[in-house]
Protein backbone atom coordinates (compact mmCIF):
# COMPACT_ATOMS: atom_id res chain seq x y z
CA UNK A 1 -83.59 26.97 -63.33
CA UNK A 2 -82.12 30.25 -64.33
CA UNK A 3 -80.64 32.39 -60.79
CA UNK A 4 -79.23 35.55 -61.33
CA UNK A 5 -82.35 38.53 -60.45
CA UNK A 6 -81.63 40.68 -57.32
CA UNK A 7 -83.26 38.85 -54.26
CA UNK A 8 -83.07 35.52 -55.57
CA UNK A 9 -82.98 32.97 -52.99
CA UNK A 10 -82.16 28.73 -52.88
CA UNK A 11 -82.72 26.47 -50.94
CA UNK A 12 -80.25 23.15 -51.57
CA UNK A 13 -81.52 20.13 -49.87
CA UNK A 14 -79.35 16.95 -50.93
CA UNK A 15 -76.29 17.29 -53.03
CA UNK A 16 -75.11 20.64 -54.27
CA UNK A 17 -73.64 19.04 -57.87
CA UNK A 18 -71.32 21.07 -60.53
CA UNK A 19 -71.50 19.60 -63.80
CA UNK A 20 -72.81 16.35 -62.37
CA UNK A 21 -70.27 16.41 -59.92
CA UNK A 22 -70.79 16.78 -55.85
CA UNK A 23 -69.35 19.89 -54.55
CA UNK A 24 -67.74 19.78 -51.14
CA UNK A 25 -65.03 20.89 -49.41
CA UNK A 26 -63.16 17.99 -49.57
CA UNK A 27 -60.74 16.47 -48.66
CA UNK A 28 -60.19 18.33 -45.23
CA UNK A 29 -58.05 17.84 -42.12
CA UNK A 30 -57.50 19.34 -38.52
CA UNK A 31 -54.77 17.77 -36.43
CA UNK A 32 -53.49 19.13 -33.42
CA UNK A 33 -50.25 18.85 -30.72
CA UNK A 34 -51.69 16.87 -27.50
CA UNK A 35 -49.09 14.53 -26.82
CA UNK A 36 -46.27 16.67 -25.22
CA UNK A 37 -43.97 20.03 -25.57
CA UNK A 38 -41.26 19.56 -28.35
CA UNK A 39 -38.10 20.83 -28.09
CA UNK A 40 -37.02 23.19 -31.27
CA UNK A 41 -33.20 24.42 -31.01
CA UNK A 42 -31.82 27.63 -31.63
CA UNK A 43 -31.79 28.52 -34.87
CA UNK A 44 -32.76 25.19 -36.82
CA UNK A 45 -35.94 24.72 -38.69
CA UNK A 46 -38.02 21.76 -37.22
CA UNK A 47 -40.74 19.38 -38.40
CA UNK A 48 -43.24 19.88 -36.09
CA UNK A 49 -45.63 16.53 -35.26
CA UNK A 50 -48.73 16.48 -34.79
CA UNK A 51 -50.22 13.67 -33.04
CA UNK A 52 -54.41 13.98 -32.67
CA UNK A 53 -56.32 13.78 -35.43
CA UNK A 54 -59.27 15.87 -34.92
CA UNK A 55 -61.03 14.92 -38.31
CA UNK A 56 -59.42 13.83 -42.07
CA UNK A 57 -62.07 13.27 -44.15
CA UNK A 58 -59.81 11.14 -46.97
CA UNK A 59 -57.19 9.71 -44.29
CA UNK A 60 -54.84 11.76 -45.70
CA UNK A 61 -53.10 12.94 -42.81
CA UNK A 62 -50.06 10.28 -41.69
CA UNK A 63 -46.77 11.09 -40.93
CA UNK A 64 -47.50 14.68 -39.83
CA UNK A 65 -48.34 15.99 -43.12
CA UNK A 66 -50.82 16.19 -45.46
CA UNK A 67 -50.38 14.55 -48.71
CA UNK A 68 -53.34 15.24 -51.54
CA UNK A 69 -55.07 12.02 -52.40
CA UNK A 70 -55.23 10.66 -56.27
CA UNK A 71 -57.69 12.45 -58.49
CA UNK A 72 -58.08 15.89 -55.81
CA UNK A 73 -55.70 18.42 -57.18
CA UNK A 74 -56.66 22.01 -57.40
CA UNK A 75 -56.56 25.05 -54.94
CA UNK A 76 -56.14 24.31 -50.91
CA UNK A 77 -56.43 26.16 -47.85
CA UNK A 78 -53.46 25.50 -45.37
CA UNK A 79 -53.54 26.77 -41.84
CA UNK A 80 -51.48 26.48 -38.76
CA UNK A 81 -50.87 27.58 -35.47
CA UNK A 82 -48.42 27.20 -33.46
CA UNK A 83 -48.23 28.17 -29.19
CA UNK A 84 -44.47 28.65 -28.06
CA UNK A 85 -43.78 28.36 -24.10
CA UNK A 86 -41.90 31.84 -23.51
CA UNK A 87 -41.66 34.71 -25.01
CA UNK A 88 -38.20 35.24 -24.69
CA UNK A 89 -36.74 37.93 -26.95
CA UNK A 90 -35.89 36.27 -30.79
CA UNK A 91 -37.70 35.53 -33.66
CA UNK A 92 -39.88 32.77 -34.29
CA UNK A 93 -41.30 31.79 -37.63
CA UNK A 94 -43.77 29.20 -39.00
CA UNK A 95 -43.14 27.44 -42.42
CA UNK A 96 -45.40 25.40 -44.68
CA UNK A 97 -43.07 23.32 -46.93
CA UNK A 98 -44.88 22.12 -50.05
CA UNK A 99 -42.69 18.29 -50.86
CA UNK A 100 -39.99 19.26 -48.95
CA UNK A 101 -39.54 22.98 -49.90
CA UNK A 102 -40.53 25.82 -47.81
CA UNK A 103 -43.20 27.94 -49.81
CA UNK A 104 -44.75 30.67 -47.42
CA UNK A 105 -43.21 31.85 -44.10
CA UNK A 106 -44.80 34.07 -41.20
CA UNK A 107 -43.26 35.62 -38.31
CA UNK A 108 -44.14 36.51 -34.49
CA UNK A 109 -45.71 39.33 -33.94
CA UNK A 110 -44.60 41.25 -31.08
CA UNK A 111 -46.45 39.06 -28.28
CA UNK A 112 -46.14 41.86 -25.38
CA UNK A 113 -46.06 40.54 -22.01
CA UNK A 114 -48.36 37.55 -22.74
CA UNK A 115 -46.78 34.80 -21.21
CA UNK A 116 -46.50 32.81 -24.43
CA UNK A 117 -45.57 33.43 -27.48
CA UNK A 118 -48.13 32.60 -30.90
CA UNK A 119 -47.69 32.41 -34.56
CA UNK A 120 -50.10 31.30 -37.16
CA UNK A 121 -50.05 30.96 -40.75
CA UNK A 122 -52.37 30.23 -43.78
CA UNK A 123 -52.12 29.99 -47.31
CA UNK A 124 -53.83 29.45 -50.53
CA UNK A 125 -51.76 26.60 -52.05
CA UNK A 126 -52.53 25.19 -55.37
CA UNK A 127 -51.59 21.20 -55.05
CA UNK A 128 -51.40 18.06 -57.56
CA UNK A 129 -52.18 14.53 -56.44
CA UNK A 130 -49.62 13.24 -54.09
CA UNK A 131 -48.33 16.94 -53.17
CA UNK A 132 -47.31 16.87 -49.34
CA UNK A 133 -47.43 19.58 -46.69
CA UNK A 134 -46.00 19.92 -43.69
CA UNK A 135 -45.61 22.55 -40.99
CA UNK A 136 -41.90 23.50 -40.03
CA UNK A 137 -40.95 26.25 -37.16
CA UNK A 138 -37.58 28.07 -36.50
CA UNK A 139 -36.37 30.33 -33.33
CA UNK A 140 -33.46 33.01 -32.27
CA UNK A 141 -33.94 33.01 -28.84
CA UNK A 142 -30.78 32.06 -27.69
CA UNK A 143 -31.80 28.42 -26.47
CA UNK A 144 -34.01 25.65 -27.06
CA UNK A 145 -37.29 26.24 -26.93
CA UNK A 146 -40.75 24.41 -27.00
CA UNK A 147 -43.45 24.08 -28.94
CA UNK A 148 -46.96 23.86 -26.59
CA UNK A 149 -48.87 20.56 -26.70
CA UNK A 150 -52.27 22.40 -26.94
CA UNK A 151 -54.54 21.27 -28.69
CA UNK A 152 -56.42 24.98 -28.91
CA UNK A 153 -52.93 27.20 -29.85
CA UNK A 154 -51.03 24.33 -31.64
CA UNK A 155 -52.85 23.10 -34.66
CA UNK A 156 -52.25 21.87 -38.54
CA UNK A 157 -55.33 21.65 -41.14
CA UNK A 158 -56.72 22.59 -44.82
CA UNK A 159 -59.31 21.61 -47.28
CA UNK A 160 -59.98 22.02 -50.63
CA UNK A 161 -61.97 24.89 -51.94
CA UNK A 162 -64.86 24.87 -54.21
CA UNK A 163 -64.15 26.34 -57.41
């Protein structure tokens, strides 16, 4: 079957397949903070856990990070959020760190009066088998701070994209 005329139109039922292969967006992972608030000091990047699995479609989440399984290299989506419990003037930042390195870094923006603060980050990563991500944070407020156990604001997850 030949697709490519204006108004074209298919319907997949079973298995989308690319060269014989299955196409899916997969692996993929969601995990989220439920258990309790963790404390991040002034002006110290900090691992931050994540205890709730909310799905991990290769059990590939451990450890709070995400390590690509043998044989599923290529391009990844990475997203966080994470839900501070002021917002007390400072900075606050959320890194992904690709085995152990930071590699992309996002800051607050300026939360207002909201009672908490928010930052969330996502990036386009391309990853080998055994790669690992995690999700750091950093603040300047002055003090510790904490991270929100909420399982809505304070999240960690990715999947592979179909290319």
């Amino acid at each position: 079957i030949t697709i490519g005329a204006s108004g074209d139109t298919t319907n997949v039922i079973g298995t989308l397949n690319k060269d014989g292969v299955a196409v899916a967006n997969t692996p993929n992972f969601e995990a989220t903070k439920t258990d309790s608030n963790q404390s991040i000091n002034h002006d110290t990047a900090t691992k931050v856990t994540f205890n709730n699995e909310t799905f991990d479609s290769a059990s590939a989440f451990a450890s709070d990070k995400f390590t690509v399984p043998s044989g599923q290299g290529g391009k990844y989506f990475i997203y966080t959020s994470i839900a501070w419990n002021n917002d007390d003037n400072g900075r606050r930042a959320v890194f992904l760190y690709k085995n152990g390195s930071e590699v992309k870094r996002l800051y607050e923006t300026d939360a207002g009066s909201l009672d908490a603060a928010h930052v969330s980050a996502g990036a386009l990563l391309n990853l080998s088998a055994s790669d690992y991500i995690e999700v750091y944070c950093y603040q300047t407020t002055g003090s510790a701070e904490n991270v929100l156990a909420n399982n809505e604001m304070t999240y960690f997850g990715g999947y592979k994209i179909i290319e």
